[in-house]
Protein backbone atom coordinates (compact mmCIF):
# COMPACT_ATOMS: atom_id res chain seq x y z
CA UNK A 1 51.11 32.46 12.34
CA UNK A 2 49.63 36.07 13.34
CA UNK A 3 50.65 36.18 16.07
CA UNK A 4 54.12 35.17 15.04
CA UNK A 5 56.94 38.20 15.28
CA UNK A 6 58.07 37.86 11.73
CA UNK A 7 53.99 38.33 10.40
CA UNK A 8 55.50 41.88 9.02
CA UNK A 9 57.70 40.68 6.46
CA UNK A 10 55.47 37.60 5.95
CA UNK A 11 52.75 39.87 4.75
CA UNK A 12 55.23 42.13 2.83
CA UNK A 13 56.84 39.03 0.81
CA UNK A 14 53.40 38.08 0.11
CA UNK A 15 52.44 41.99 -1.08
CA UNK A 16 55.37 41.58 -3.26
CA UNK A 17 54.61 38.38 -4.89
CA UNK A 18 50.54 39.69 -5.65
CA UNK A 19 51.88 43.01 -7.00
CA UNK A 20 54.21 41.83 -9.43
CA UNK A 21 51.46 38.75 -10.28
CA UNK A 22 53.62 35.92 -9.06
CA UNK A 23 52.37 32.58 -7.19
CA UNK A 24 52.06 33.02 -3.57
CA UNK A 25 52.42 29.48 -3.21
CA UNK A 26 55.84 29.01 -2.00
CA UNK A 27 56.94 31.90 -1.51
CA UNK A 28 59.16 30.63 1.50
CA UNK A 29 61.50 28.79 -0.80
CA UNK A 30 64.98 29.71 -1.76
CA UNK A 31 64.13 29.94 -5.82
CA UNK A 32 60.99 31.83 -5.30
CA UNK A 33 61.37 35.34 -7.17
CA UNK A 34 60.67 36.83 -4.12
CA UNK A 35 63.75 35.37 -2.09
CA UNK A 36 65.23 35.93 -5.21
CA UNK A 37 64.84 39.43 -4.64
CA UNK A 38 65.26 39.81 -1.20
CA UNK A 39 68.94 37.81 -1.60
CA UNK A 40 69.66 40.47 -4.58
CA UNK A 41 68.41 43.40 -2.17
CA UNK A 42 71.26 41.89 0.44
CA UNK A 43 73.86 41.84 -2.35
CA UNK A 44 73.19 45.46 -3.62
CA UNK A 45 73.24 46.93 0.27
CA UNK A 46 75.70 44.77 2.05
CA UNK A 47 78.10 44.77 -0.49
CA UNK A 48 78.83 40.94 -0.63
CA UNK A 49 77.49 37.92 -3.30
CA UNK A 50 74.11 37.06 -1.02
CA UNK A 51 73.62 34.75 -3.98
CA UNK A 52 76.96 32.87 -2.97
CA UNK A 53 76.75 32.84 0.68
CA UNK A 54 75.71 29.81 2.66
CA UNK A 55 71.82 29.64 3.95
CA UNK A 56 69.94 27.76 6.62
CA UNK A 57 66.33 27.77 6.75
CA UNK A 58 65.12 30.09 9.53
CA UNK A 59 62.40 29.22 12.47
CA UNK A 60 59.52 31.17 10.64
CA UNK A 61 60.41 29.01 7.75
CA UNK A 62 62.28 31.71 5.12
CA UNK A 63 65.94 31.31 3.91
CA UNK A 64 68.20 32.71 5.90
CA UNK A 65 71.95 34.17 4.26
CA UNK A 66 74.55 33.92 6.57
CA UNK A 67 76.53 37.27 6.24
CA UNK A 68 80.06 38.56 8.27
CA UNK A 69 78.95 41.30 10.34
CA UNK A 70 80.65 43.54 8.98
CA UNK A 71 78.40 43.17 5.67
CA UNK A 72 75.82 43.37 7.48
CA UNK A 73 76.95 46.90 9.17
CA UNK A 74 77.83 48.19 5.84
CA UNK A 75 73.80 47.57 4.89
CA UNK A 76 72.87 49.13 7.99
CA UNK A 77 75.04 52.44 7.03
CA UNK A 78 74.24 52.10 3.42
CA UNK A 79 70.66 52.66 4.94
CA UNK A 80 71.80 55.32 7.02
CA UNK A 81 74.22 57.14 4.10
CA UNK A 82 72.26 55.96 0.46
CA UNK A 83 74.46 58.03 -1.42
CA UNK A 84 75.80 55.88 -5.04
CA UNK A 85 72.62 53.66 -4.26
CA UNK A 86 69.82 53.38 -7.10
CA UNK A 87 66.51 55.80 -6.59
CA UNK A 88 64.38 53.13 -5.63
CA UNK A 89 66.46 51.99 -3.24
CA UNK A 90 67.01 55.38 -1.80
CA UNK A 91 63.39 55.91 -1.57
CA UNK A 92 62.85 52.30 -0.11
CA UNK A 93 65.64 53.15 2.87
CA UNK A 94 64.12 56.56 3.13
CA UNK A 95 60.85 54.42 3.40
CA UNK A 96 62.13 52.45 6.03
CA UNK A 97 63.53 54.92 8.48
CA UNK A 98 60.49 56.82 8.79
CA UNK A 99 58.49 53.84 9.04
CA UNK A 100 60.29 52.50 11.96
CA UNK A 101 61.11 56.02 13.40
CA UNK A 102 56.87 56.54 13.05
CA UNK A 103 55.96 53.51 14.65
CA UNK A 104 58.65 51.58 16.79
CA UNK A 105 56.19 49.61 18.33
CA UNK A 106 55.82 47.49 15.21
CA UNK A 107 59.84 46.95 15.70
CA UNK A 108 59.82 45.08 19.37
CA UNK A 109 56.66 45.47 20.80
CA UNK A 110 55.49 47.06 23.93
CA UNK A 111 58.20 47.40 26.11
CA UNK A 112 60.80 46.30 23.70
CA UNK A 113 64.34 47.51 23.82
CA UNK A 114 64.31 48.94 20.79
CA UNK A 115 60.95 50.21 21.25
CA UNK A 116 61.83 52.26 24.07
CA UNK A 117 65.44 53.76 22.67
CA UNK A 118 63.57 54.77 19.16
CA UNK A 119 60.95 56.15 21.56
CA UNK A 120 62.81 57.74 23.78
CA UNK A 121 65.93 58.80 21.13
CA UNK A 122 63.39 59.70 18.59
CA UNK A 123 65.02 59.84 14.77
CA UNK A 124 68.67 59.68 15.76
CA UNK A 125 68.68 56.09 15.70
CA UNK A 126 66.88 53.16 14.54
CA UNK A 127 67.27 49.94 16.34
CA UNK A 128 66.34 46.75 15.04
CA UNK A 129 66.87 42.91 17.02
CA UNK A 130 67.01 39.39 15.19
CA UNK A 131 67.19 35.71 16.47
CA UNK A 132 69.94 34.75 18.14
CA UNK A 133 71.30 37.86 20.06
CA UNK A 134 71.53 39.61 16.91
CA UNK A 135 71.16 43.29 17.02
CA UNK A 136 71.50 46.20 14.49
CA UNK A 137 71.48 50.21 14.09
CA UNK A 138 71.12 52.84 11.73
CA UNK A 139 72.17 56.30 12.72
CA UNK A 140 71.09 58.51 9.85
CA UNK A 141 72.82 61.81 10.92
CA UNK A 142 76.17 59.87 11.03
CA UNK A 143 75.67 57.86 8.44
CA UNK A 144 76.62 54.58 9.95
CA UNK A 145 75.71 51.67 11.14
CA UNK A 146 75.86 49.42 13.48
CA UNK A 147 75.72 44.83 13.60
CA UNK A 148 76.85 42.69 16.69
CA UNK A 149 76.48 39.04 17.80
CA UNK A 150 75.86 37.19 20.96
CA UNK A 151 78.19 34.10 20.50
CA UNK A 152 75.53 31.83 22.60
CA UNK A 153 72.72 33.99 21.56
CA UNK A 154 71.39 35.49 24.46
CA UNK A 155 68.96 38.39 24.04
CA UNK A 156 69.55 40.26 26.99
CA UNK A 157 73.36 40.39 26.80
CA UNK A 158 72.52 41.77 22.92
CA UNK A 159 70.71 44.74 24.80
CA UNK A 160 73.20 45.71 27.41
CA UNK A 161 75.86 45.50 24.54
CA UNK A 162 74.27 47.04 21.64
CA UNK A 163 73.39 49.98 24.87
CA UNK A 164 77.03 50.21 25.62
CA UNK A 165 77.84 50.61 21.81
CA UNK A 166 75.04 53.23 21.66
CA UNK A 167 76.55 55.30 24.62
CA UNK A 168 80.32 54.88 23.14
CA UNK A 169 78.72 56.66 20.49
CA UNK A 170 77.84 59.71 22.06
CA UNK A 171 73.73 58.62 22.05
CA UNK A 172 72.24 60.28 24.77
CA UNK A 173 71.23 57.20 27.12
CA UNK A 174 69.17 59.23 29.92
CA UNK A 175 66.70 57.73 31.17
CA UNK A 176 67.74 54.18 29.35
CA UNK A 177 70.53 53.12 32.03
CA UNK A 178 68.31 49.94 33.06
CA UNK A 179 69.33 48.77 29.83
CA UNK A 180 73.18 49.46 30.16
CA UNK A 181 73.37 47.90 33.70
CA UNK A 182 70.31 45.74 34.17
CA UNK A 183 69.71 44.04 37.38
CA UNK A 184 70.31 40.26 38.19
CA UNK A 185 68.23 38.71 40.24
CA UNK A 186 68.10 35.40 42.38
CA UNK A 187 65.09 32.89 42.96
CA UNK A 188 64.15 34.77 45.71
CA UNK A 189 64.31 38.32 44.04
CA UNK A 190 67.39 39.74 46.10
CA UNK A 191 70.12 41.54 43.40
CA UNK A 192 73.02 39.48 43.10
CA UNK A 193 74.77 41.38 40.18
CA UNK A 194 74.66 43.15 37.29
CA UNK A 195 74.78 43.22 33.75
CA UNK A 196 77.12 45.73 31.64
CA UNK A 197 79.35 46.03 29.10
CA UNK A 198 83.37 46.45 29.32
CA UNK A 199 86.09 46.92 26.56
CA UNK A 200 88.67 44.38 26.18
């Protein structure tokens, strides 16, 4: 659907499949050349057999390649740091940072977490979510990167921690601390608590 949050890459897998004159029809499934692709794009970046990793099918119906987090870091840095990668794929990450550095909005939407730390960090990091407390980062002056995992899945505690991480790093969190202790509050609006981050 439109108004669905993965319509982006919808519409891309579909520009892929019309430019290199494949079937549209499809497109969703596993053996489609463009999954095909997009599990070979995973290999090449995360540095792990996509091909060979176990897939579910995810709620906007594509495959979905279950990856350790740490693969999924090394993509992020590998976006970050594209040296030994192939030009296209140097000019697709370059692609890629500036789009979501130019437009964060199309990341998370109007007030967004990621939205507002591209917004208000500008180029120094790029900050992408996913379903189930996933979150990711790509630092491009460090070259590194950044993947973590709520175990039950909860969004907001993939915020405060992927915050936290941010800070650890050294990224300049003014004006952001709502997001690395946000305020709980009961039925009846009073604050009860907080959220943050610790080290153990």
């Amino acid at each position: 659907p439109l108004h669905s949050n993965c319509s982006g890459k919808h519409s891309g897998f579909l520009t892929t499949a019309v430019h290199k004159g494949e079937r549209t029809r499809g497109y969703i499934d596993y053996e489609h050349p463009v999954q095909r692709r997009v599990t070979d794009a995973l290999s090449e970046m995360c540095r792990i057999d996509a091909r060979r990793a176990p897939w579910g099918i995810d709620g906007c119906g594509i495959p979905t390649i279950a990856l350790p987090l740490r693969a999924i870091a090394r993509g992020m840095a590998r976006m970050a740091d594209t040296t030994g990668l192939p030009p296209e794929r140097v000019e697709a990450a370059r692609q890629i940072r500036e789009a979501m550095a130019a437009e964060p909005l199309m990341v998370d939407g109007t007030g967004g977490f990621a939205t507002e730390v591209m917004k208000a960090v500008g180029r120094d990091v790029l900050v992408k979510p996913g379903a189930e407390g996933i979150f990711c980062a790509i630092l491009p002056k460090r070259g590194l990167g950044v993947a973590l995992k709520i175990d039950d899945g909860a969004g907001r505690a993939s915020e405060v921690a992927m915050a936290s991480v941010l800070e650890r790093l050294g990224i300049n969190m003014s004006g952001l601390e709502h997001y690395l202790r946000p305020v709980v509050r009961n039925v009846a609006g009073r604050e009860v608590g907080m959220i943050r981050g610790v080290i153990s």
